[in-house]
N, C-alpha and C. Protein backbone atom coordinates (compact mmCIF):
# COMPACT_ATOMS: atom_id res chain seq x y z
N UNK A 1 9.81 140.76 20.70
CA UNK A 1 8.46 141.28 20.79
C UNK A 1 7.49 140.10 20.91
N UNK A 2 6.68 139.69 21.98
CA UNK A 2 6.06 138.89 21.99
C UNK A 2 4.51 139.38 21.65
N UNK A 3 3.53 138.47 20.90
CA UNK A 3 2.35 138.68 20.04
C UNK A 3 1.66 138.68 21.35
N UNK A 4 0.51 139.69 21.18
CA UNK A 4 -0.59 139.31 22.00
C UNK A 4 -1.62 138.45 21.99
N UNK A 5 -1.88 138.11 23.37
CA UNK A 5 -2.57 136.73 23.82
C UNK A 5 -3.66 136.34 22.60
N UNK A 6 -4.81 136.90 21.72
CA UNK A 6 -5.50 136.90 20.78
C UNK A 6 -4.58 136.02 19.53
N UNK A 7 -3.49 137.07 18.81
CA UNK A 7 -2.95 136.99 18.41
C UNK A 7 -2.17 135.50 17.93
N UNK A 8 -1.46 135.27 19.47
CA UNK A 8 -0.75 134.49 19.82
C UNK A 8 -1.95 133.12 19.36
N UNK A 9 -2.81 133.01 19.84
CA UNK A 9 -3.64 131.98 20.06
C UNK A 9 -4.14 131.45 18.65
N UNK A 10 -4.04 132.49 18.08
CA UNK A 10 -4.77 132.24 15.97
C UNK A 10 -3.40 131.44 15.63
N UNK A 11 -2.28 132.23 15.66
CA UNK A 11 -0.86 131.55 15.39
C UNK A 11 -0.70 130.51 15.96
N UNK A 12 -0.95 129.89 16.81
CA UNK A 12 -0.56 128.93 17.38
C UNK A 12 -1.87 127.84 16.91
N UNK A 13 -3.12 127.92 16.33
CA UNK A 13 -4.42 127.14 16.01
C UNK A 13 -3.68 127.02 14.30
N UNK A 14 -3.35 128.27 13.91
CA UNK A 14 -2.80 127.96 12.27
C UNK A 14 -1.55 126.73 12.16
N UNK A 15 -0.40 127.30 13.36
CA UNK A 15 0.58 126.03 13.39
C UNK A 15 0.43 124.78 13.68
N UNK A 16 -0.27 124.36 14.58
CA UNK A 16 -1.08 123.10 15.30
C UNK A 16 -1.78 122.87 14.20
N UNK A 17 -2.37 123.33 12.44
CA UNK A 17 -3.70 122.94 11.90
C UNK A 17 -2.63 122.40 10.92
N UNK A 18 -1.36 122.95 10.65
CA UNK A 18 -0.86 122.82 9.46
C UNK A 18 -0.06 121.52 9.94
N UNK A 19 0.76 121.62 11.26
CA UNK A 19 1.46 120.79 11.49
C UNK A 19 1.31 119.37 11.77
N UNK A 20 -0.11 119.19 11.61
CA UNK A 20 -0.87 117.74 12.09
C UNK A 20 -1.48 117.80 10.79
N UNK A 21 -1.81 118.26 10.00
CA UNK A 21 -2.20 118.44 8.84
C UNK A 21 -1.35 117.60 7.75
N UNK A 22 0.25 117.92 7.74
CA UNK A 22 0.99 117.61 7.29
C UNK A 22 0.94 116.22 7.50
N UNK A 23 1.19 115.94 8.87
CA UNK A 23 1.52 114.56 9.36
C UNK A 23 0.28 113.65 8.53
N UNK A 24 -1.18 113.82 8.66
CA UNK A 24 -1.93 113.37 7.86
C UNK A 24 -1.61 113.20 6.40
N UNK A 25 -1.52 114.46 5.62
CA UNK A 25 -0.70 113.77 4.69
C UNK A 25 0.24 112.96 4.23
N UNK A 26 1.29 113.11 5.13
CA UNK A 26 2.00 111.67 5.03
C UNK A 26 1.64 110.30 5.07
N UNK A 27 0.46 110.66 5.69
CA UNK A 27 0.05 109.22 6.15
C UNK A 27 -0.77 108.90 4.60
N UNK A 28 -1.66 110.13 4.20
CA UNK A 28 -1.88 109.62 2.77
C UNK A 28 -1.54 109.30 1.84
N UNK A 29 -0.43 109.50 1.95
CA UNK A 29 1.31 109.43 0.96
C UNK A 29 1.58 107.74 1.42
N UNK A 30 1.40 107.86 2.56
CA UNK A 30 2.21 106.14 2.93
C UNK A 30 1.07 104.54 2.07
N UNK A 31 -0.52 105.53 2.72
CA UNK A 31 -1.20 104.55 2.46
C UNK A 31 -1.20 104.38 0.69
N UNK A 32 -0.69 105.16 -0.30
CA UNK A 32 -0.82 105.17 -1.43
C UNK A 32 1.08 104.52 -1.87
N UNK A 33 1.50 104.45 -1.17
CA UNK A 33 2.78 103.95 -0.98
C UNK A 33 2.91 102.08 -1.03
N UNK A 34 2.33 101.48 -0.29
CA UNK A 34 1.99 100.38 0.48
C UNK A 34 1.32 99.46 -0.94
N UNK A 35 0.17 100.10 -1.78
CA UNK A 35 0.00 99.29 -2.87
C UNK A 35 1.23 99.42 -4.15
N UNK A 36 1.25 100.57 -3.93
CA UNK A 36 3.00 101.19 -5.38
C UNK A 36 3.70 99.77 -4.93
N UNK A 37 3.94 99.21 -3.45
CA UNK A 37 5.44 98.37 -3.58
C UNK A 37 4.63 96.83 -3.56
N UNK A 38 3.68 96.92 -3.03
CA UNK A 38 3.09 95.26 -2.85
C UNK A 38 2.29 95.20 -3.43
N UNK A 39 1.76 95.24 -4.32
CA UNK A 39 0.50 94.98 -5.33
C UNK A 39 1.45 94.66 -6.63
N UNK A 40 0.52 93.75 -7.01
CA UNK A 40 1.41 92.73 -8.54
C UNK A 40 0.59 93.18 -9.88
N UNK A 41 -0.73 94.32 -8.98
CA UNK A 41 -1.21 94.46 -10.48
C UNK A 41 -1.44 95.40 -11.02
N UNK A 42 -1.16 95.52 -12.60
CA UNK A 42 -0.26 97.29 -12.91
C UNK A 42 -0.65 98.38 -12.90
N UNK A 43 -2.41 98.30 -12.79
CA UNK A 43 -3.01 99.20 -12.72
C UNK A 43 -3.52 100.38 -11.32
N UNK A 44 -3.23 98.92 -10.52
CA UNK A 44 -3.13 99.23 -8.69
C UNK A 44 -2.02 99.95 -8.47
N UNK A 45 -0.65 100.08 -9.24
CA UNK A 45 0.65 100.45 -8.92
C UNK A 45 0.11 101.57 -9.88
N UNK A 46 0.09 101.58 -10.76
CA UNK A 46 -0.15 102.99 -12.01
C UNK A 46 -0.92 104.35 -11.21
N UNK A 47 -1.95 103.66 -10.74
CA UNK A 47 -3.10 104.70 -9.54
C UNK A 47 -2.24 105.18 -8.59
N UNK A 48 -1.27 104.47 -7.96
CA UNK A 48 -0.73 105.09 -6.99
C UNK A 48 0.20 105.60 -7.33
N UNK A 49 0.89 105.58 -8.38
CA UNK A 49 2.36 106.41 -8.72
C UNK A 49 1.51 107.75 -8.87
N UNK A 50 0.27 108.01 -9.69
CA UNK A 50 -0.14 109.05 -10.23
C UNK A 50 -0.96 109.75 -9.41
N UNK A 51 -1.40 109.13 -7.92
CA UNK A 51 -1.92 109.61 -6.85
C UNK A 51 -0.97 111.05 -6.19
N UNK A 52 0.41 109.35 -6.21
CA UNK A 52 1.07 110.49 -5.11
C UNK A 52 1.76 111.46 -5.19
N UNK A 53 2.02 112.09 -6.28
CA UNK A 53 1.98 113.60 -7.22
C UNK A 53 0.91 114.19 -6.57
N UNK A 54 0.13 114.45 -7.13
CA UNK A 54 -1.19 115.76 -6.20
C UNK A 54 -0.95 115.58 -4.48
N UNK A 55 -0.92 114.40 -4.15
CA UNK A 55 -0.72 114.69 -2.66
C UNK A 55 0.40 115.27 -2.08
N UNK A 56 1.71 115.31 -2.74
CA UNK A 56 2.50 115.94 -2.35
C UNK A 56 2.94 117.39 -2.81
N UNK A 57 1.83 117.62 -3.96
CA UNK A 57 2.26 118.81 -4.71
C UNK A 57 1.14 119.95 -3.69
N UNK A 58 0.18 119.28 -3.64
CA UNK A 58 -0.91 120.29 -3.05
C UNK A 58 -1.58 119.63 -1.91
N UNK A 59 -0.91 118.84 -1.20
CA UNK A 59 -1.15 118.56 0.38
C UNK A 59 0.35 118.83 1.33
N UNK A 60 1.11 117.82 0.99
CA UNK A 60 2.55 117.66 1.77
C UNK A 60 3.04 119.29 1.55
N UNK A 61 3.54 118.99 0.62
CA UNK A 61 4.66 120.57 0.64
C UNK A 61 4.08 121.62 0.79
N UNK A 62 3.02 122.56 0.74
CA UNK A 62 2.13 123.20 1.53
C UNK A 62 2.37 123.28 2.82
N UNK A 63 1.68 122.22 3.08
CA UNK A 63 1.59 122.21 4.97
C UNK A 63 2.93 122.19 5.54
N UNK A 64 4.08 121.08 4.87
CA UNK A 64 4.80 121.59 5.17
C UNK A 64 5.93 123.18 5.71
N UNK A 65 5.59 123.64 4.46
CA UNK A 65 6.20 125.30 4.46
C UNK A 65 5.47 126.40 5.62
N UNK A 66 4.09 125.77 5.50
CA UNK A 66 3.45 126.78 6.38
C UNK A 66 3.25 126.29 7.55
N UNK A 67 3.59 125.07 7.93
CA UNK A 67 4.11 124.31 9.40
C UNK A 67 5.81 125.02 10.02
N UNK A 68 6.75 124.91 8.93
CA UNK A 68 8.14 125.63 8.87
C UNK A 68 7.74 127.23 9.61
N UNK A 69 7.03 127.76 8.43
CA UNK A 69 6.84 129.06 8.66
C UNK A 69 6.17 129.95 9.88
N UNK A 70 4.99 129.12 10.44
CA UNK A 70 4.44 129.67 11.49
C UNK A 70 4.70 129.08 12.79
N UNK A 71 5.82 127.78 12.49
CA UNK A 71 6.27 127.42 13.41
C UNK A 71 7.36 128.89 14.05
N UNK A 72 7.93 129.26 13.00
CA UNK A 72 9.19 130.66 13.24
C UNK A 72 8.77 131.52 14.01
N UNK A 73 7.33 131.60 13.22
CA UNK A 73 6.47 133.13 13.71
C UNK A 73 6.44 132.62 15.31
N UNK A 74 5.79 131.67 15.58
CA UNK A 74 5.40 131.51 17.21
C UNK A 74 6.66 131.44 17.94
N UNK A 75 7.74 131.15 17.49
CA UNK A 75 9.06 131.32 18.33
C UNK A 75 9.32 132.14 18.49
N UNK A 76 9.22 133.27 17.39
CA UNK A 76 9.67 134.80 17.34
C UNK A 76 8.46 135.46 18.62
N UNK A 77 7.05 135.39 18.49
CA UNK A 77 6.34 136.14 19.04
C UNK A 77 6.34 135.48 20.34
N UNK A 78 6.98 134.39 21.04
CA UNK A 78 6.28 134.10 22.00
C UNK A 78 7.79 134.43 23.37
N UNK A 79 7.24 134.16 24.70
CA UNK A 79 8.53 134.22 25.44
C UNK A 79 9.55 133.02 25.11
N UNK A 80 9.00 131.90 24.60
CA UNK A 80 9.97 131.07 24.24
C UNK A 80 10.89 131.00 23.45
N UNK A 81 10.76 132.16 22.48
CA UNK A 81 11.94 132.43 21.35
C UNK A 81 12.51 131.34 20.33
N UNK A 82 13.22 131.83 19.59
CA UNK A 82 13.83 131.11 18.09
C UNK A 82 15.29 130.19 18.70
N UNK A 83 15.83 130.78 20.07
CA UNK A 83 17.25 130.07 19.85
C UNK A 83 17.66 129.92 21.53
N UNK A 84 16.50 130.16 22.27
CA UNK A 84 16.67 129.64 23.92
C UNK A 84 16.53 128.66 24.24
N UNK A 85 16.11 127.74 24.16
CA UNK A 85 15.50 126.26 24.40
C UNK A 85 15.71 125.49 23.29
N UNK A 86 16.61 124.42 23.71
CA UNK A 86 17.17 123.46 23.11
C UNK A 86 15.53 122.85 22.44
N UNK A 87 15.14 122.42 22.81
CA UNK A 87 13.66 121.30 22.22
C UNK A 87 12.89 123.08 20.78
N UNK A 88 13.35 124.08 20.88
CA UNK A 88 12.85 124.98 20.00
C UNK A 88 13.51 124.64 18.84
N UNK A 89 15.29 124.95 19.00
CA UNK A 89 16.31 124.76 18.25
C UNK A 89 15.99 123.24 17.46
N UNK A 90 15.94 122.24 18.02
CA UNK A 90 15.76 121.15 17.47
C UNK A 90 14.50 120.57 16.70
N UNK A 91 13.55 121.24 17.26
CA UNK A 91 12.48 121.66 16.36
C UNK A 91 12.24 122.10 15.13
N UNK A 92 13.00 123.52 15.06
CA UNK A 92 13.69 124.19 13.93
C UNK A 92 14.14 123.81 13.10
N UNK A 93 15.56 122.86 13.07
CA UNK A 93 16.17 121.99 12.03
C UNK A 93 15.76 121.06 12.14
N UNK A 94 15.00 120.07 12.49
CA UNK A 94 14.48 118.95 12.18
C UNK A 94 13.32 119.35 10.89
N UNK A 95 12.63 120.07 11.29
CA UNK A 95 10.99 120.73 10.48
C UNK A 95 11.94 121.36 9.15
N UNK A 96 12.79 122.34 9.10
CA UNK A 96 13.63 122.98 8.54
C UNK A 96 14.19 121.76 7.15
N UNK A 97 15.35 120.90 7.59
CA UNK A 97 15.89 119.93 7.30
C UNK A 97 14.98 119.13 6.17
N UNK A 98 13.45 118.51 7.01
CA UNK A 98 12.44 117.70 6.32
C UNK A 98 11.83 118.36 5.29
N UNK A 99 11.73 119.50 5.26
CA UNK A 99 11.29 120.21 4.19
C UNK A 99 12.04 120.69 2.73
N UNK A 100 13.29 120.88 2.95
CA UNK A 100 14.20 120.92 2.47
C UNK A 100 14.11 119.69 1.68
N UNK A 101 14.52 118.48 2.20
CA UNK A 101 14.47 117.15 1.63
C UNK A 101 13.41 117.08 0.72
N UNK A 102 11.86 117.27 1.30
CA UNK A 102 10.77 116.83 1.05
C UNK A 102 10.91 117.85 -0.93
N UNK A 103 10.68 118.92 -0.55
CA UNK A 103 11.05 119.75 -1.91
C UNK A 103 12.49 119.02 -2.77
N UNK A 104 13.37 118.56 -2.47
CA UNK A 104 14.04 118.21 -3.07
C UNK A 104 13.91 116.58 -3.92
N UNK A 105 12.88 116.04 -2.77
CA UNK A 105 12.12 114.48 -3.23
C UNK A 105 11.43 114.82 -4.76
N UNK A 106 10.79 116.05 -4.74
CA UNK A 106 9.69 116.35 -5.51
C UNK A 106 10.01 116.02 -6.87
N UNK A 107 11.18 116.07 -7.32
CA UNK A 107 11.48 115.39 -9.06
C UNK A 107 11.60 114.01 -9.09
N UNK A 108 11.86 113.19 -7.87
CA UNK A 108 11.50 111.84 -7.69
C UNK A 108 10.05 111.66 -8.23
N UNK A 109 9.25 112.33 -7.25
CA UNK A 109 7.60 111.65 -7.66
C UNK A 109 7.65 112.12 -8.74
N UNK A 110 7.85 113.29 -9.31
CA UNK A 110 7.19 113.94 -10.64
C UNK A 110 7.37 113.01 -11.66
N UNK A 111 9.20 112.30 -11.68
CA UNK A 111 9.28 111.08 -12.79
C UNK A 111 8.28 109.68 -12.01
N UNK A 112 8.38 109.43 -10.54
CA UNK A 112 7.29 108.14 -10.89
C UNK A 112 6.11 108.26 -11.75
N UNK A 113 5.64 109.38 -11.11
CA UNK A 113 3.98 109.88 -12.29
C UNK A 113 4.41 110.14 -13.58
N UNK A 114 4.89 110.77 -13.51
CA UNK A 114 5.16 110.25 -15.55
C UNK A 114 5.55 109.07 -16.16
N UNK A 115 5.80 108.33 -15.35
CA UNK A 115 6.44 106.92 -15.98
C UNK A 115 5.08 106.37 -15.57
N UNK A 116 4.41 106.50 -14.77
CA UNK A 116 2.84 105.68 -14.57
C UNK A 116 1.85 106.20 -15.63
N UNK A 117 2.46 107.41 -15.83
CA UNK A 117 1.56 107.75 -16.70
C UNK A 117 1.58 107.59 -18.64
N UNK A 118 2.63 106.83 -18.56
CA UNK A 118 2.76 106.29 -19.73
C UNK A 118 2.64 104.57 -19.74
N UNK A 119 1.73 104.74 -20.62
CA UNK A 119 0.83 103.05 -20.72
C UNK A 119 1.88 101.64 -21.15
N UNK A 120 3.15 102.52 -21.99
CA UNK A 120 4.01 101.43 -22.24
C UNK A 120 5.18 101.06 -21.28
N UNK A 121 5.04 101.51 -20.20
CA UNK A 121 6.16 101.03 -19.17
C UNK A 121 5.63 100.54 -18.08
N UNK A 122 5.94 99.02 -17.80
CA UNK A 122 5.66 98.35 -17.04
C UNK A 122 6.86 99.11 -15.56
N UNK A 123 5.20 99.65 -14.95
CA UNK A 123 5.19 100.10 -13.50
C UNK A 123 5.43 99.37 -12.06
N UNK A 124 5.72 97.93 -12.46
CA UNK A 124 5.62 97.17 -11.23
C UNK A 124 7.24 96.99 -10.83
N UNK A 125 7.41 96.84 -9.70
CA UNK A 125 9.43 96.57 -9.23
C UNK A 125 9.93 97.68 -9.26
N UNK A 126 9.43 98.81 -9.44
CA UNK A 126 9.90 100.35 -9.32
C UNK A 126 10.29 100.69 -7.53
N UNK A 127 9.56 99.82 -6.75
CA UNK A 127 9.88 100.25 -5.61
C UNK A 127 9.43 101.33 -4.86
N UNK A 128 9.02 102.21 -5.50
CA UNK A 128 8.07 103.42 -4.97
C UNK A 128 9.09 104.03 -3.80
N UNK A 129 8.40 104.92 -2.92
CA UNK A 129 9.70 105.46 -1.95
C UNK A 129 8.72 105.64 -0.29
N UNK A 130 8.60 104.20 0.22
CA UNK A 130 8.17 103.89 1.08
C UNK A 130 8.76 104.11 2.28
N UNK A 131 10.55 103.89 1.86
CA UNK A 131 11.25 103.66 3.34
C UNK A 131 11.72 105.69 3.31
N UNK A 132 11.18 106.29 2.48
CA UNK A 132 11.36 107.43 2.46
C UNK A 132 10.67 108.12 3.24
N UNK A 133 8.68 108.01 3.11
CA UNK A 133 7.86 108.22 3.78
C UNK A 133 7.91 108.20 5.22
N UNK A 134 8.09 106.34 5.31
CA UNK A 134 7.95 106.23 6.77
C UNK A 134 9.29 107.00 7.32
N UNK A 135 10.60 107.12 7.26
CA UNK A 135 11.90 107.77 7.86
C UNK A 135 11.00 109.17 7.48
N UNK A 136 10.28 109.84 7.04
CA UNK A 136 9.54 111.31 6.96
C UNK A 136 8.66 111.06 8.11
N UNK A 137 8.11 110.90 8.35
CA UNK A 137 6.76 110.75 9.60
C UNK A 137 7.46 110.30 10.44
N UNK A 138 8.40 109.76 10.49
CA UNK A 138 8.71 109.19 11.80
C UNK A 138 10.00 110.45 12.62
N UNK A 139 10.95 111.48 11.50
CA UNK A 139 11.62 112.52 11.85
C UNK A 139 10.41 113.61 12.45
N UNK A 140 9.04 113.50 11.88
CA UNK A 140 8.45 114.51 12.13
C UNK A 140 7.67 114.51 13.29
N UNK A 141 7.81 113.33 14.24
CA UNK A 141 7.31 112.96 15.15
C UNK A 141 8.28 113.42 16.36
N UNK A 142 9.18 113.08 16.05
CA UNK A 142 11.01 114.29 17.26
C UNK A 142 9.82 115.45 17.62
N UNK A 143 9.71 116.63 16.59
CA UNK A 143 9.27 117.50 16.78
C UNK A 143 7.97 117.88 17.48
N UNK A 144 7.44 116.88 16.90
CA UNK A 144 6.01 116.80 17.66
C UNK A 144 6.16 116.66 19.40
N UNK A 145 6.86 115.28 19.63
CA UNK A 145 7.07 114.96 21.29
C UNK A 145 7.86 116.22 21.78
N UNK A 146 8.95 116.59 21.22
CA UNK A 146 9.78 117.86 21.87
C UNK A 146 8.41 119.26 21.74
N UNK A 147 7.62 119.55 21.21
CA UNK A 147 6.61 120.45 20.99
C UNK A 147 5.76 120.24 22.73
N UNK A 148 5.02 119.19 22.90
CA UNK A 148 4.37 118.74 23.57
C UNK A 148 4.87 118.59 25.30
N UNK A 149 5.67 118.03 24.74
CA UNK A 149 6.98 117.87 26.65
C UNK A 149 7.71 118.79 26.90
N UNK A 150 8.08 119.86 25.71
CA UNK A 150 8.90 121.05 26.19
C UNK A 150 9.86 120.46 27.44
N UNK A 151 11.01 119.88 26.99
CA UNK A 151 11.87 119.22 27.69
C UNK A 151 12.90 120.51 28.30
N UNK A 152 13.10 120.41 29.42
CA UNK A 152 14.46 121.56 30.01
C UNK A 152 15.53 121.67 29.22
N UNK A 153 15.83 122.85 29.21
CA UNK A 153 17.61 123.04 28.61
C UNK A 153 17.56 123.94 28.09
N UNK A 154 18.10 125.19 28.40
CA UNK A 154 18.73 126.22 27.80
C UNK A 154 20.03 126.10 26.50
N UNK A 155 19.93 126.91 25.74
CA UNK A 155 20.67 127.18 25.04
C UNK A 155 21.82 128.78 25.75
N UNK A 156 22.96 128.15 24.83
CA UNK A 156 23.80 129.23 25.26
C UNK A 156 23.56 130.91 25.83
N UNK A 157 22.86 130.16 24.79
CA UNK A 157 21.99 132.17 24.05
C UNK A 157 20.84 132.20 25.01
N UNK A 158 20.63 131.10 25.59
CA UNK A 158 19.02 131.52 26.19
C UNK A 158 19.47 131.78 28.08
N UNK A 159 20.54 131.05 28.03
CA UNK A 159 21.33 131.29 29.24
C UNK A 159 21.56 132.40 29.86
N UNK A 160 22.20 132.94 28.95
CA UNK A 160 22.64 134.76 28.62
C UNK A 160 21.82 135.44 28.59
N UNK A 161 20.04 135.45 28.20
CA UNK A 161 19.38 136.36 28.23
C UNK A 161 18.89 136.17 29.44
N UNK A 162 19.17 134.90 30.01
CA UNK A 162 18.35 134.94 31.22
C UNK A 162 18.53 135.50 32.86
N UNK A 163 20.01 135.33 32.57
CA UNK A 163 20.85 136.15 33.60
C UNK A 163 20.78 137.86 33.08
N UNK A 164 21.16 137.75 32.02
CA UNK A 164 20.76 139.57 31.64
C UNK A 164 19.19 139.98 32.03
N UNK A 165 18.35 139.15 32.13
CA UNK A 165 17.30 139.77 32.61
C UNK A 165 16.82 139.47 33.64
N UNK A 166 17.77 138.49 34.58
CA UNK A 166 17.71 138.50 36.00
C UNK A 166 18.47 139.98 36.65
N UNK A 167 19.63 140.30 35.67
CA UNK A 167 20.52 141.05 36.60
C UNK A 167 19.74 142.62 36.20
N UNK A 168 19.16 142.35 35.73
CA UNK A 168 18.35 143.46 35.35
C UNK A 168 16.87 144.15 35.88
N UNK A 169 16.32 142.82 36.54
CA UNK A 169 14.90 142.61 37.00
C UNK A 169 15.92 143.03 38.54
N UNK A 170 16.82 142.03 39.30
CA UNK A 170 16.91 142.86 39.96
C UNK A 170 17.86 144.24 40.49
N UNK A 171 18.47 144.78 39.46
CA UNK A 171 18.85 145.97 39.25
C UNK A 171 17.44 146.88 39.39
N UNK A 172 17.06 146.89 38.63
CA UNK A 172 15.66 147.40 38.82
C UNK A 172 14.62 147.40 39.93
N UNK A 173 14.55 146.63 40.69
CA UNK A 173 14.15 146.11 42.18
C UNK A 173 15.00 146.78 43.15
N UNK A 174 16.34 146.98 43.16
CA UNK A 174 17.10 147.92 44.09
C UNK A 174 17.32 148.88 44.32
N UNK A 175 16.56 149.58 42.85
CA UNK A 175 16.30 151.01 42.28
C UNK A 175 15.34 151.70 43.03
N UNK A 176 13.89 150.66 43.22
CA UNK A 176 13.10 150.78 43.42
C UNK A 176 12.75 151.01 45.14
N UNK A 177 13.58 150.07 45.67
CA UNK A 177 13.14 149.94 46.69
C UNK A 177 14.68 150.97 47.43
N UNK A 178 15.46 151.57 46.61
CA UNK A 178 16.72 152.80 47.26
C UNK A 178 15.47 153.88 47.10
N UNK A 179 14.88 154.33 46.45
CA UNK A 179 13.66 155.19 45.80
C UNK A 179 12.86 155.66 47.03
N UNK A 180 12.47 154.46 47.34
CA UNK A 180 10.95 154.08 48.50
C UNK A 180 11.28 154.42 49.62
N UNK A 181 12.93 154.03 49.61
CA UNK A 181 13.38 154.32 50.98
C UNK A 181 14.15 155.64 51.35
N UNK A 182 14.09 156.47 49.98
CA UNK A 182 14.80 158.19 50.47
C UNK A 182 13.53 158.60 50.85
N UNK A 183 12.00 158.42 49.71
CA UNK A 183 11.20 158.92 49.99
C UNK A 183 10.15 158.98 51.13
């Protein structure tokens, strides 16, 4: 069932808001990342362990889910579908995959911020999770270029519907025009 054009167009402004949305957050995640590993002084590292808790609790994983989620919806409603086009499919589990991870990161930060947030543990050489971030923004960028270039290639499945609704479009066309021509 594909959404109508109105429709289609809100879904597709909500996915595009969340999905660049996200990416911004990461980037706020990175830049709060960058003092956590190179800064020598404890209070510069303490700010950022305890930063990057709220940004991922109520920026990242958010946008994430509802980037996941209305990414589905627009596959489902549109002619492009959930499982015809390879650059959809890969879309899917990449976005799918990162989110997964990203929720599963989440008891990572929760102990950095609590350990920043206690005054007697020296916060510095912790390492923070930088090469985590950037390998996050940089998987979420696949999706983005495959979004944008909509690269050729059918999927198995998209193969199959397409000949079923060739042999069908013109089944229907021979119908039409045996029809035209008794009448």
């Amino acid at each position: 069932m594909t959404m109508p054009p109105p429709v289609r167009r809100f879904m597709l402004t909500v996915h595009i808001t969340t999905s660049v949305g996200w990416l911004g957050a990461i980037a706020a995640y990175i830049a709060l990342n960058v003092p956590a590993v190179t800064s020598t002084d404890p209070q510069t590292v303490r700010a950022a362990y305890l930063m990057m808790e709220p940004v991922l609790v109520y920026g990242i994983v958010p946008l994430a889910v509802l980037s996941l989620v209305t990414g589905i919806v627009q596959a489902l409603g549109t002619p492009w579908g959930l499982f015809r086009h390879y650059w959809v499919v890969i879309s899917l589990i990449l976005t799918a995959v990162a989110t997964v991870v990203l929720i599963g990161h989440m008891r990572d930060v929760h102990a950095l911020a609590a350990m920043a947030a206690d005054p007697t543990v020296d916060v510095r050489d912790r390492g923070g999770d930088l090469f985590h971030s950037i390998g996050g923004l940089i998987v979420l960028l696949i999706p983005l270029w495959l979004n944008m270039y909509k690269p050729r290639g059918l999927t198995r499945y998209g193969w199959r519907r397409q000949q079923r609704a060739k042999t069908a479009h013109h089944g229907t066309a021979s119908d039409s025009r045996a029809r035209t021509e008794v009448f």
